[in-house]
C-alpha atoms as a PDB file:
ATOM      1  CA  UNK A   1       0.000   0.000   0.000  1.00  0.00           C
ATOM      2  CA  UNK A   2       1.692   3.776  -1.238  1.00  0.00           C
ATOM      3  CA  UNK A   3       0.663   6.391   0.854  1.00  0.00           C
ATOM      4  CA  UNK A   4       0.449  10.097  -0.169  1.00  0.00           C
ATOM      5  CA  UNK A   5       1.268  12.784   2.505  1.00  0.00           C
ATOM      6  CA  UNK A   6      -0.208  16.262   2.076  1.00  0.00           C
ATOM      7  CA  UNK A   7       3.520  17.452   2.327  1.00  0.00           C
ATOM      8  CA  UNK A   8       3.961  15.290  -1.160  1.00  0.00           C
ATOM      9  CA  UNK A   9       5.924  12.449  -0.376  1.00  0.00           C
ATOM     10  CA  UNK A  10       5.124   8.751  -1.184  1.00  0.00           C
ATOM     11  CA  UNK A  11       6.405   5.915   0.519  1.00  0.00           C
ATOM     12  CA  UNK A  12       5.412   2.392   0.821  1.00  0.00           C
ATOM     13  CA  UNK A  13       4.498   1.515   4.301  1.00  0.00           C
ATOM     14  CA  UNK A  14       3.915  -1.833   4.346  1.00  0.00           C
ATOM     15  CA  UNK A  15       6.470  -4.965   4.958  1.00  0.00           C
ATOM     16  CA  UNK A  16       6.433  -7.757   2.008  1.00  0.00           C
ATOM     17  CA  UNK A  17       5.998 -10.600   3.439  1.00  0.00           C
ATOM     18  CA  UNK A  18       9.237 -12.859   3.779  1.00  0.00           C
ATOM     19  CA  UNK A  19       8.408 -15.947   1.561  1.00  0.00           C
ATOM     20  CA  UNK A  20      10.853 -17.808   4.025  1.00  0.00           C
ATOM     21  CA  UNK A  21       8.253 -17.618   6.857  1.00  0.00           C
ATOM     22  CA  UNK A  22       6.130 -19.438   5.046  1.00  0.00           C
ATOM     23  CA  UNK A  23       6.047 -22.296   7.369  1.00  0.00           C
ATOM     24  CA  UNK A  24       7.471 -21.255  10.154  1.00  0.00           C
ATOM     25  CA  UNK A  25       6.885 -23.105  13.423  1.00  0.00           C
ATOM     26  CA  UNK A  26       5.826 -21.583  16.499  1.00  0.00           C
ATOM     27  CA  UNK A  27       6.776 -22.751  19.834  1.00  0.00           C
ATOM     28  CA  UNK A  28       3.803 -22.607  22.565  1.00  0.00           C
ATOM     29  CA  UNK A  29       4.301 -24.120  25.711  1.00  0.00           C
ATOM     30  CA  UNK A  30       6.746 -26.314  24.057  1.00  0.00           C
ATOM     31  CA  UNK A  31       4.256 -27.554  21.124  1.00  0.00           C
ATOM     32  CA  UNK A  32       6.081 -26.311  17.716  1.00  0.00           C
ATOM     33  CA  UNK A  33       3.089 -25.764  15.821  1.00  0.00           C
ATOM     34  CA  UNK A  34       2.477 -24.716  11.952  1.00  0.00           C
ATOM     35  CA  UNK A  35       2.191 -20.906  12.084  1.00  0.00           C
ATOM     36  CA  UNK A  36      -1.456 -21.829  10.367  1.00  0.00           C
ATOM     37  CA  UNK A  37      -2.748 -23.913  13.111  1.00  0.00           C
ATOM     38  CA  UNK A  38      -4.689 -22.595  16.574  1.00  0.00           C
ATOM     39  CA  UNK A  39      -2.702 -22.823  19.075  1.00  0.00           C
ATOM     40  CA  UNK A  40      -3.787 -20.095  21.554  1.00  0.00           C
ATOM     41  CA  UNK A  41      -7.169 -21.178  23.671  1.00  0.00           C
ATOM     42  CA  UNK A  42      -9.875 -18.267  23.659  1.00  0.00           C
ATOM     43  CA  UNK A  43      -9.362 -18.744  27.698  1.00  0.00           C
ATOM     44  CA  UNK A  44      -5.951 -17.741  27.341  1.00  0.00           C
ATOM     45  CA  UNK A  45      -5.588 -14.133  29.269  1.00  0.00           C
ATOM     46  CA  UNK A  46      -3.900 -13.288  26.184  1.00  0.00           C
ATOM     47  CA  UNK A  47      -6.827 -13.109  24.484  1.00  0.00           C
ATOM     48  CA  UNK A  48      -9.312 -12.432  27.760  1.00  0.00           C
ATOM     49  CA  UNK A  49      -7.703  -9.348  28.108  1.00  0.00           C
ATOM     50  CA  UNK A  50      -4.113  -8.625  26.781  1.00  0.00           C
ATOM     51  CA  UNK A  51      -2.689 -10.498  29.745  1.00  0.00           C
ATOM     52  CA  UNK A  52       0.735 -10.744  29.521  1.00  0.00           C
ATOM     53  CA  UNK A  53       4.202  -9.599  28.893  1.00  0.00           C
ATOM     54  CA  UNK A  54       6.802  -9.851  26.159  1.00  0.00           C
ATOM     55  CA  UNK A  55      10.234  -9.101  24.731  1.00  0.00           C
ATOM     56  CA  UNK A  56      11.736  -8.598  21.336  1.00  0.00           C
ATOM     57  CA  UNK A  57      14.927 -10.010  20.598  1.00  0.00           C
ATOM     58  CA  UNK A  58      17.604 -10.037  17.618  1.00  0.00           C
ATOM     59  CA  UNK A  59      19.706 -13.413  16.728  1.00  0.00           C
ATOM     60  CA  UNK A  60      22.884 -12.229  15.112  1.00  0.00           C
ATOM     61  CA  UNK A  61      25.084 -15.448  14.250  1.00  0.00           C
ATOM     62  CA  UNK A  62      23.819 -17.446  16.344  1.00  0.00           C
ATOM     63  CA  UNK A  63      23.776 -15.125  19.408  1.00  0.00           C
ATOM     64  CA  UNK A  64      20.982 -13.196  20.660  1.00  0.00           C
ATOM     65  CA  UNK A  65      22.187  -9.976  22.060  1.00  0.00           C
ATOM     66  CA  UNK A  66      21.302  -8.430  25.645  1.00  0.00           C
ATOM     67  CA  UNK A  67      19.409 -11.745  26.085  1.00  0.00           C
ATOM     68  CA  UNK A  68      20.203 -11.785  30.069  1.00  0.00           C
ATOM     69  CA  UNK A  69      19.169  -8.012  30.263  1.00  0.00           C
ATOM     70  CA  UNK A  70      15.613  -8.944  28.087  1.00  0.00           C
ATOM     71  CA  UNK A  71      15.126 -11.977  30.243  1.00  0.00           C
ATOM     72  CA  UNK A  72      15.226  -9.613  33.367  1.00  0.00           C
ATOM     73  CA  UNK A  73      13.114  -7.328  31.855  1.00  0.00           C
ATOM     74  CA  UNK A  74      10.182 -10.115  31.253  1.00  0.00           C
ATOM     75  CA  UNK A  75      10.676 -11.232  34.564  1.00  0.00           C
ATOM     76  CA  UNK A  76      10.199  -7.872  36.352  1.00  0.00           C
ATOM     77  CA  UNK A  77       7.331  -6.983  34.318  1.00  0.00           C
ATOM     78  CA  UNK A  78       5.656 -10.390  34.927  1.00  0.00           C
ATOM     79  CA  UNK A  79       6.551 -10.047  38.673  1.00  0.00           C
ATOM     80  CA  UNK A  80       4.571  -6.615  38.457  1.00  0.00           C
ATOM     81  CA  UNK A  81       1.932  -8.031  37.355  1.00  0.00           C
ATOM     82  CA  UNK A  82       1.684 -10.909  39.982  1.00  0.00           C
ATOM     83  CA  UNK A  83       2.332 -13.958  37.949  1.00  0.00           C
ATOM     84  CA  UNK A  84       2.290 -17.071  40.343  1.00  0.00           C
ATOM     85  CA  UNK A  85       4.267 -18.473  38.241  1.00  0.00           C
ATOM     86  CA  UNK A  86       7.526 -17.635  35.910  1.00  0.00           C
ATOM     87  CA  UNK A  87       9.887 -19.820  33.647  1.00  0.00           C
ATOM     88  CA  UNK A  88      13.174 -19.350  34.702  1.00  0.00           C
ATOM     89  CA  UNK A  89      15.759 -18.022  32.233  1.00  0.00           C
ATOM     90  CA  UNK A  90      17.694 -21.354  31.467  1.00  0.00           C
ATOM     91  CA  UNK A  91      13.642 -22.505  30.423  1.00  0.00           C
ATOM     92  CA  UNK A  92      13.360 -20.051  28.681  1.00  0.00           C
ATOM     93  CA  UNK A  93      16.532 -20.099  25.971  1.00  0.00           C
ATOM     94  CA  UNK A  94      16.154 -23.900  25.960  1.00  0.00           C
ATOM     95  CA  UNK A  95      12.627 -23.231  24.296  1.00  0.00           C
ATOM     96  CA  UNK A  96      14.350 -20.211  22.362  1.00  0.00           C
ATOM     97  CA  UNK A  97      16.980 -22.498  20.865  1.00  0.00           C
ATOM     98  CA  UNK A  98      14.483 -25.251  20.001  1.00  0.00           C
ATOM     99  CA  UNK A  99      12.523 -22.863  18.519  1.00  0.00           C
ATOM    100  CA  UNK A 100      15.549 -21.730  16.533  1.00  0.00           C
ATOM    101  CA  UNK A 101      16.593 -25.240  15.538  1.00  0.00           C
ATOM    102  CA  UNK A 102      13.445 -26.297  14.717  1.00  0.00           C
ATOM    103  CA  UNK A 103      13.320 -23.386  11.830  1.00  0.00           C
ATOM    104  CA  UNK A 104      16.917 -23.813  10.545  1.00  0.00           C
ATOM    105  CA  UNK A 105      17.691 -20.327  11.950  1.00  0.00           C
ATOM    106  CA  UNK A 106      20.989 -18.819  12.709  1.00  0.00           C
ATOM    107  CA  UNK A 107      21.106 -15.174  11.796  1.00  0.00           C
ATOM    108  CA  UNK A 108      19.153 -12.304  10.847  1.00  0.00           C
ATOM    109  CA  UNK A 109      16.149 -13.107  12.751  1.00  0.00           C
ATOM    110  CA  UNK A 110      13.635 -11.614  15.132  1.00  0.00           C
ATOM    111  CA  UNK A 111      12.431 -13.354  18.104  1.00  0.00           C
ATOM    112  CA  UNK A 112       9.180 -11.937  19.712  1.00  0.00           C
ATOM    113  CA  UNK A 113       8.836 -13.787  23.017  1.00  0.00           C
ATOM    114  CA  UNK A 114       6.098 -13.873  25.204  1.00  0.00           C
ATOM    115  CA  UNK A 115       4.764 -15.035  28.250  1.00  0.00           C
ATOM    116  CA  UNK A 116       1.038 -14.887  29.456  1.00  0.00           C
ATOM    117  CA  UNK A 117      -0.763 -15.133  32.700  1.00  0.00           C
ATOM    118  CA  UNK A 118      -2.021 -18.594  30.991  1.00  0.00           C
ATOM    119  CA  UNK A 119      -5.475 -20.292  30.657  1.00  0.00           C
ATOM    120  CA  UNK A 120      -8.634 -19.705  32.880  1.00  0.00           C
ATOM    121  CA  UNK A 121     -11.423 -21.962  33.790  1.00  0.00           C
ATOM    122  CA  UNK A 122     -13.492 -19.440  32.659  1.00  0.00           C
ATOM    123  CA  UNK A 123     -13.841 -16.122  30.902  1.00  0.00           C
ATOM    124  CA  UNK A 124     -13.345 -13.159  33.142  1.00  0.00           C
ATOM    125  CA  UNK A 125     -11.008 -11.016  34.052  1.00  0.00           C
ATOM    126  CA  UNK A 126      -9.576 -12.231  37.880  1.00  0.00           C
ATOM    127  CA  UNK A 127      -6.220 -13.684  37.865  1.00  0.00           C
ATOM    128  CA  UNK A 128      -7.577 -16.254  40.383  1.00  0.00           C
ATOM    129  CA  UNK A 129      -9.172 -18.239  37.854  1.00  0.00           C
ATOM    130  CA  UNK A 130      -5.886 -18.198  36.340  1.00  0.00           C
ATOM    131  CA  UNK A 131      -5.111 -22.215  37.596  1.00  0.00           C
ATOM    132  CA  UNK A 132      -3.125 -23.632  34.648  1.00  0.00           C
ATOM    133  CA  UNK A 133       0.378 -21.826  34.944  1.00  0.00           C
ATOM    134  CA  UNK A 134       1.726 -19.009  31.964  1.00  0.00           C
ATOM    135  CA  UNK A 135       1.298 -19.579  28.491  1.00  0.00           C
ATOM    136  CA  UNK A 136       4.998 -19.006  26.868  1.00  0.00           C
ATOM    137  CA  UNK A 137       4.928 -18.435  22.989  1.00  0.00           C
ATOM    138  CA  UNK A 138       8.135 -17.995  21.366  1.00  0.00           C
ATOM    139  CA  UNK A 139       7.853 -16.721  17.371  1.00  0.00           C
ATOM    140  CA  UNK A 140      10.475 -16.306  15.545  1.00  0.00           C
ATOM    141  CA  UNK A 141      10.811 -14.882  12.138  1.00  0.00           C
ATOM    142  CA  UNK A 142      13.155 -14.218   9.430  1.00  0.00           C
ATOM    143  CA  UNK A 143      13.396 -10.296   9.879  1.00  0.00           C
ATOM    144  CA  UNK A 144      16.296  -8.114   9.222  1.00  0.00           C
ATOM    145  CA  UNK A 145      16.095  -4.564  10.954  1.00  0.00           C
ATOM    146  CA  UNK A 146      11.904  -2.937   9.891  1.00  0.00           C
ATOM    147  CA  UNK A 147      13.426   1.079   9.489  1.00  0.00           C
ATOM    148  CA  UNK A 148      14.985   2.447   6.384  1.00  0.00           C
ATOM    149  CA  UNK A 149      18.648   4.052   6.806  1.00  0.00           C
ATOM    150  CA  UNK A 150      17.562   6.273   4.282  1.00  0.00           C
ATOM    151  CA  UNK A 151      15.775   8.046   7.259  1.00  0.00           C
ATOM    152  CA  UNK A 152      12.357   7.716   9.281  1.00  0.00           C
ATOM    153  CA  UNK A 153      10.109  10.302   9.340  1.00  0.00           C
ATOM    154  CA  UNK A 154       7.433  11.320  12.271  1.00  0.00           C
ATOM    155  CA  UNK A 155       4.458  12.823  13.348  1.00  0.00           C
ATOM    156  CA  UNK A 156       3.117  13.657  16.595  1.00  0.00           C
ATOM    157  CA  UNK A 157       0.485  11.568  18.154  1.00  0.00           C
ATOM    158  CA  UNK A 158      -2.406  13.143  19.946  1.00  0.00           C
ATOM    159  CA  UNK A 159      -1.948  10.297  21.827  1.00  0.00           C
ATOM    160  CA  UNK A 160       0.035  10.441  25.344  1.00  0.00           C
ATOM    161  CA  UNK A 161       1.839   8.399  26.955  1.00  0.00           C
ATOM    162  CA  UNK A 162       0.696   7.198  30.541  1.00  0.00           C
ATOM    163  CA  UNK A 163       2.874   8.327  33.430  1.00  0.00           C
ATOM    164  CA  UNK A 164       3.626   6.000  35.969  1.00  0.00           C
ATOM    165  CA  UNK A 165       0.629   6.290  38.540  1.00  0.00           C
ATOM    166  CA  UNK A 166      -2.025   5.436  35.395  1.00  0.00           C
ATOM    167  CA  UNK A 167       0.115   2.950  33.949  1.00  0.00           C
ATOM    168  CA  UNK A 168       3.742   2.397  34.581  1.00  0.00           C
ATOM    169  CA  UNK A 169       5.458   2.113  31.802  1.00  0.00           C
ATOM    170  CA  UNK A 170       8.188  -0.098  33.549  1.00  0.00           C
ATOM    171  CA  UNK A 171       5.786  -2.810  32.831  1.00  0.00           C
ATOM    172  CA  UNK A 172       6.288  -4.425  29.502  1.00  0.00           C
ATOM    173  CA  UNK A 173       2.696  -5.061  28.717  1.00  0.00           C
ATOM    174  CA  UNK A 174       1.121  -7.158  25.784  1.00  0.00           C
ATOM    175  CA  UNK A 175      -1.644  -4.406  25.943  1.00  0.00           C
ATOM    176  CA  UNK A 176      -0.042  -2.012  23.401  1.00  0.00           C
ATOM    177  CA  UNK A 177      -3.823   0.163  22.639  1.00  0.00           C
ATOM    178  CA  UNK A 178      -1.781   3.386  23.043  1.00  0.00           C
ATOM    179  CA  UNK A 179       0.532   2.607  20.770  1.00  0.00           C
ATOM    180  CA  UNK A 180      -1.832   1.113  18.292  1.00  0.00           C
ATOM    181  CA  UNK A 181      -3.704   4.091  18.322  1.00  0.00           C
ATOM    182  CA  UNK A 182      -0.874   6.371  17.621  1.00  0.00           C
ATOM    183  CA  UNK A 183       0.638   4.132  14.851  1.00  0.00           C
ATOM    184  CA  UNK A 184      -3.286   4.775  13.207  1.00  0.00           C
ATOM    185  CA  UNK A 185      -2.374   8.435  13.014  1.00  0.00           C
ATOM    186  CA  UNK A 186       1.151   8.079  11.470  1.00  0.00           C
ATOM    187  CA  UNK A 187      -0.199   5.709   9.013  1.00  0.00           C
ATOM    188  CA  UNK A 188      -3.076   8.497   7.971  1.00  0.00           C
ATOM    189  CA  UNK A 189      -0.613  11.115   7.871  1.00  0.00           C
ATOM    190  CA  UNK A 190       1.720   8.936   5.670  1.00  0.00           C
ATOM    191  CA  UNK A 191       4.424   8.877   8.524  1.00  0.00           C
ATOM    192  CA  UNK A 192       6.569   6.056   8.866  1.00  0.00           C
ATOM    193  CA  UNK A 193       5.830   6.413  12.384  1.00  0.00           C
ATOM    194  CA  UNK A 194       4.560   8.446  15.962  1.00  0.00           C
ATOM    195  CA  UNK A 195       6.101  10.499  18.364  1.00  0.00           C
ATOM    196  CA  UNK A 196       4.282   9.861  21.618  1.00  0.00           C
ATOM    197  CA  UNK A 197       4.645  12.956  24.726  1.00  0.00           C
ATOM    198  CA  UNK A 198       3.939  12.475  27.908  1.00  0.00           C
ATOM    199  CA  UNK A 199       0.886  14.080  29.788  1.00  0.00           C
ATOM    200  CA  UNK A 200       2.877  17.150  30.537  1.00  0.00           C
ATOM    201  CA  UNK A 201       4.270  17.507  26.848  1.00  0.00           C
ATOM    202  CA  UNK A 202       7.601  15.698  27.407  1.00  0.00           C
ATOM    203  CA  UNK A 203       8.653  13.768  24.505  1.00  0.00           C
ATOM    204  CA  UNK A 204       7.996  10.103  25.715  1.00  0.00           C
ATOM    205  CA  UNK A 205       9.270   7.523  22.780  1.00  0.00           C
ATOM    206  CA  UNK A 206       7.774   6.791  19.373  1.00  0.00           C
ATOM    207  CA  UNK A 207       5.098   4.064  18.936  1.00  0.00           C
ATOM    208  CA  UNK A 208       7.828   1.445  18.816  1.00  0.00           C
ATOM    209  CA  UNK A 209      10.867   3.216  19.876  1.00  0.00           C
ATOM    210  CA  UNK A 210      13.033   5.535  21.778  1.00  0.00           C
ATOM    211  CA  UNK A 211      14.205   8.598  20.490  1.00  0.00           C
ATOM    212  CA  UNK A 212      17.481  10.401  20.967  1.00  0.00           C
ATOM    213  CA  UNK A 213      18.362  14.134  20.153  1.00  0.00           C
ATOM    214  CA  UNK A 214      21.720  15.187  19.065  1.00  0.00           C
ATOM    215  CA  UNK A 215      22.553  19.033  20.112  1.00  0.00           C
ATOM    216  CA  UNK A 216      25.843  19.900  19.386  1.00  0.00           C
ATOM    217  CA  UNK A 217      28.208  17.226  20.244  1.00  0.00           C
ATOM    218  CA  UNK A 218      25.691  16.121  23.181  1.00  0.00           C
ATOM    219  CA  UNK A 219      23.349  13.075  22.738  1.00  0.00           C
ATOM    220  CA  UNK A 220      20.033  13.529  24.376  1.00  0.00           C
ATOM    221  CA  UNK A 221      17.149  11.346  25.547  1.00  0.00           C
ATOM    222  CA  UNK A 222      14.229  11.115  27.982  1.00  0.00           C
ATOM    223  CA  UNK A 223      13.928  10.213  30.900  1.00  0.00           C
ATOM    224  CA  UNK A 224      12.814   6.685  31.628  1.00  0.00           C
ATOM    225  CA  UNK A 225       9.246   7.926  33.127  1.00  0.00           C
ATOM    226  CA  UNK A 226       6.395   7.630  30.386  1.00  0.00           C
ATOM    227  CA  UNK A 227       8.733   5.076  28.576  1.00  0.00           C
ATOM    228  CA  UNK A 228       9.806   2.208  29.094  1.00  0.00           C
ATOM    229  CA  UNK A 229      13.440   0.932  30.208  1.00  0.00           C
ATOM    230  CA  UNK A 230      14.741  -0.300  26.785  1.00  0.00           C
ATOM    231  CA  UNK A 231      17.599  -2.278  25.986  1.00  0.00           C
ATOM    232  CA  UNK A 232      18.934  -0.936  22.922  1.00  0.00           C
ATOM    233  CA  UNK A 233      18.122   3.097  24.705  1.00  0.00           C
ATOM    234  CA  UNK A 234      20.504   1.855  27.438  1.00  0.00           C
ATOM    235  CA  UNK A 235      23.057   0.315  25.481  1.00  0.00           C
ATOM    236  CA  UNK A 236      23.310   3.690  23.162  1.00  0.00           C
ATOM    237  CA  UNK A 237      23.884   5.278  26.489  1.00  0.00           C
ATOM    238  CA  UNK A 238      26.934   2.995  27.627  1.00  0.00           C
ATOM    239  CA  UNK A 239      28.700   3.158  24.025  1.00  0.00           C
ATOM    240  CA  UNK A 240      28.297   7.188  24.858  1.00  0.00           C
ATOM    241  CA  UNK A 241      29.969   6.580  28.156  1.00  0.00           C
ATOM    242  CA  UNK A 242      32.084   4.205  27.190  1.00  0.00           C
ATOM    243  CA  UNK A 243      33.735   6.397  24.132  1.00  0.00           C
ATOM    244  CA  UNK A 244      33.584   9.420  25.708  1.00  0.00           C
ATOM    245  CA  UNK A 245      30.344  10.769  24.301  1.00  0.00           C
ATOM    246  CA  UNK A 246      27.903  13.358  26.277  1.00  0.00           C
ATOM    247  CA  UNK A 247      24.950  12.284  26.783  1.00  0.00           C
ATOM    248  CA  UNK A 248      22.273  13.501  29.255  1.00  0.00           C
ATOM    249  CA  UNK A 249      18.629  11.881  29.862  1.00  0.00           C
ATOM    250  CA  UNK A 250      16.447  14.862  30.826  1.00  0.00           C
ATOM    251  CA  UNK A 251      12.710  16.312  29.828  1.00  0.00           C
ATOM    252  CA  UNK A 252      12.445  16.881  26.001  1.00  0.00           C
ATOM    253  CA  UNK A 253       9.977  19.119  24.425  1.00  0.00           C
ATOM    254  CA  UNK A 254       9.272  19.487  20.959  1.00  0.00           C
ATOM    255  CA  UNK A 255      10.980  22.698  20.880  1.00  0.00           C
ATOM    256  CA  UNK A 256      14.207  20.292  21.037  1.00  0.00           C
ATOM    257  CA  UNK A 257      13.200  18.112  18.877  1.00  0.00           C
ATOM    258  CA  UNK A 258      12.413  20.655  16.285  1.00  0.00           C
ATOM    259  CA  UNK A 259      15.845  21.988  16.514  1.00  0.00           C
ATOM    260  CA  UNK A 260      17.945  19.580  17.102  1.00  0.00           C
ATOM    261  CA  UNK A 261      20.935  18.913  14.759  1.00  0.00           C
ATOM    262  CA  UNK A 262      20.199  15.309  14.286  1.00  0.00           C
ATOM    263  CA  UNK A 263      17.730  13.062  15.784  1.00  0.00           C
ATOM    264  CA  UNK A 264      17.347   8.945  15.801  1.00  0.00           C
ATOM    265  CA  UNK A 265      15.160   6.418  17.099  1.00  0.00           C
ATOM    266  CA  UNK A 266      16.638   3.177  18.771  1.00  0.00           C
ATOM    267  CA  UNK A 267      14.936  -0.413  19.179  1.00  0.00           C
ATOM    268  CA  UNK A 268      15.920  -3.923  19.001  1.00  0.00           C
ATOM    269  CA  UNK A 269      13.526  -4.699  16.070  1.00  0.00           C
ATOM    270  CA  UNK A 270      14.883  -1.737  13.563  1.00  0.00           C
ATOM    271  CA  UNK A 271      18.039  -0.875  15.712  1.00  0.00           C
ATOM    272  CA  UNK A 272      19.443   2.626  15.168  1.00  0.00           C
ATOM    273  CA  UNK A 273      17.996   4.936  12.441  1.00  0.00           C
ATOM    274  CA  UNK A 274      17.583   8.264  11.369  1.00  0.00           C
ATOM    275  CA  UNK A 275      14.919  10.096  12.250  1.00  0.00           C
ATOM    276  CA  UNK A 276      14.703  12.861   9.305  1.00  0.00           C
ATOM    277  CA  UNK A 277      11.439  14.816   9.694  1.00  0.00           C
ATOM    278  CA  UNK A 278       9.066  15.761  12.580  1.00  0.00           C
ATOM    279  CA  UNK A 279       5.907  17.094  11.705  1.00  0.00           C
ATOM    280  CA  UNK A 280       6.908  18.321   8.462  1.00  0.00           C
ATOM    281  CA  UNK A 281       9.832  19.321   9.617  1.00  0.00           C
ATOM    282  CA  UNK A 282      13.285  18.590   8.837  1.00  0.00           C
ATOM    283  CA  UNK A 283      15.786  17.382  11.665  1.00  0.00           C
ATOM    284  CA  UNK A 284      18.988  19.094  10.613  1.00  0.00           C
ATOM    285  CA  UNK A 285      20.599  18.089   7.134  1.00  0.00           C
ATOM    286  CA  UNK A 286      19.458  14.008   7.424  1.00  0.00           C
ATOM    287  CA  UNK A 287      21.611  11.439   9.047  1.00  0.00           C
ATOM    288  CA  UNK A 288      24.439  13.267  11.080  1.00  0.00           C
ATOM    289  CA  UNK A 289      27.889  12.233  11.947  1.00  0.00           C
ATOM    290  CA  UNK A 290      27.087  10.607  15.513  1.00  0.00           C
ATOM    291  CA  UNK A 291      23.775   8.966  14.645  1.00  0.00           C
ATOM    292  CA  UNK A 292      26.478   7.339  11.897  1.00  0.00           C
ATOM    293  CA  UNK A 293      28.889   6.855  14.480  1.00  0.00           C
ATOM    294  CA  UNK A 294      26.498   5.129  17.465  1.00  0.00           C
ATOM    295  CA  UNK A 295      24.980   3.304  14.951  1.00  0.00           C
ATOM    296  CA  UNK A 296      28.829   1.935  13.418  1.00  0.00           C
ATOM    297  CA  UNK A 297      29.429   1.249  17.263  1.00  0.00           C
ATOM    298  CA  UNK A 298      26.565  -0.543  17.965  1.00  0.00           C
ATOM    299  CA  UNK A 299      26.573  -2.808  15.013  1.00  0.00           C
ATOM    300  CA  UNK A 300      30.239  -3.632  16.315  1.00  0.00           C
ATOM    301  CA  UNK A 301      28.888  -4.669  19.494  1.00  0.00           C
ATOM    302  CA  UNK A 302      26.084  -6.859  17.895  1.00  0.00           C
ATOM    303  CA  UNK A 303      28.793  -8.396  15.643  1.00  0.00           C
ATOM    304  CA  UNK A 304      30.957 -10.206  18.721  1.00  0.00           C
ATOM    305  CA  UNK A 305      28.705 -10.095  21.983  1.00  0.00           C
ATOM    306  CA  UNK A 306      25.559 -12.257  23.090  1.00  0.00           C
ATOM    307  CA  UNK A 307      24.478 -15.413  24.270  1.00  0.00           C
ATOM    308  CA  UNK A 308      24.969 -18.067  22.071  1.00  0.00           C
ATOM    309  CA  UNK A 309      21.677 -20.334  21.433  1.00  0.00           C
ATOM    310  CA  UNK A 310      22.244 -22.094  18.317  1.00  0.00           C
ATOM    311  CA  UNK A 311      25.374 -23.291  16.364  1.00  0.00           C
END
């Protein structure tokens, strides 16, 4: 599907589908099953009511990178949420690398994992009639990074963020409404994506991703308050620290983002990329020198670190 902007650009924003997840197999609770088949129960809370948590994760050769610091992350959130019951981390990457051997997969794949309150005796929404243990799906897909290098461009959601006493964000919820919601706006504007604020007009994150600014030679990104604690965010923030790079995580308003010199959105599932325009407007002169240089950095990082899962 092309979409027309009223600021008379075209782009295509729609994935082709990978022929070679045709037949992928999905793992749920341990079952590989045809990616055609049922294999989630209507009583699952998954469906009941969004239910659960998840994690997205990126296999480069064989390794999955930051897997500990994602496994934490699923933990905590499912721990917020009062599961009775969680996998533990060596369960979980044994299911991970049968899922992975099961589809011949080595490299260049994306791995969304997730892990649900599990099956009730009944429709409803109390987790006591939750009495079956957590549902863990693990779907894995032939994916390279979803964001063009060429640049991303924005708009701004009306859509904001929840701060922490509505809906803390440190939980890594399957219930993604907000987000859906804003990605319904950038996709009628043409935008490749959102920019969510927060409920005092903070920049938050994207839809999908966090955002850095780029003022001067300082890198610049929100705090971790109506976002949540990514991954790849705090691994752009170590290769700052670690190569002598200022960085600062402090409120941003639009007013920065508007005149910042270069800006860039991070995530595991489209890793570092440009973030051109904002609103119709651009973000200095297109990809900069340090969005170049983090994202050169981190692809070094992804090239020798990770957990090994699969041979």
């Amino acid at each position: 599907m092309t979409v027309c902007t009223p600021i008379g650009w075209c782009r295509n924003m729609l994935q082709k589908f990978n022929e070679n997840n045709r037949d992928l197999l999905i793992n749920i609770n341990g079952q590989m099953i045809h990616r055609d088949d049922a294999g989630i129960s209507p009583f699952d809370s998954l469906v009941q009511g969004g239910d659960g948590v998840w994690e997205g994760l990126r296999l480069y050769e064989g390794r999955i990178f930051k897997l500990s610091e994602h496994l934490d992350r699923l933990r905590s959130s499912a721990l917020a949420l009062a599961f009775e019951s969680i996998p533990s981390h060596e369960e979980i990457t044994a299911e991970i690398a049968r899922t992975l051997e099961a589809n011949s997969m080595r490299d260049g794949v994306h791995i969304r994992l997730t892990l649900s309150r599990g099956l009730k005796i009944t429709s409803g929404m109390d987790p006591r009639l939750n009495q079956a243990g957590p549902t863990l799906i693990v779907l894995a897909e032939h994916k390279p990074p979803v964001y063009d290098k060429a640049g991303v461009r924005l708009i701004t959601s009306s859509v904001r963020r929840f701060p922490p006493d509505c809906l803390d964000p440190k939980i890594h919820s399957n219930n993604l409404v907000q987000s859906i919601l804003a990605k319904i706006e950038s996709n009628a504007a043409g935008a490749d994506d959102a920019l969510m604020l927060d409920c005092h007009g903070f920049v938050a994150e994207t839809n999908a991703t966090h955002v850095f600014l780029v003022a001067g030679e300082t890198v610049l990104t929100s705090r971790a308050v109506a976002c949540p604690e990514g991954i790849t965010r705090e691994t752009v923030l170590e290769l700052c620290r670690d190569n002598g790079i200022a960085c600062s995580e402090t409120d941003l308003s639009l007013t920065d983002v508007y005149r910042a010199d270069e800006m860039f959105c991070s995530g595991t599932m489209g890793e570092l990329a440009a973030v051109i325009e904002v609103d119709g407007r651009a973000i200095g002169s297109g990809t900069g020198a340090m969005t170049q240089r983090l994202s050169e950095l981190f692809m070094a990082r992804t090239a020798v670190e990770g957990t090994r899962v699969v041979d």
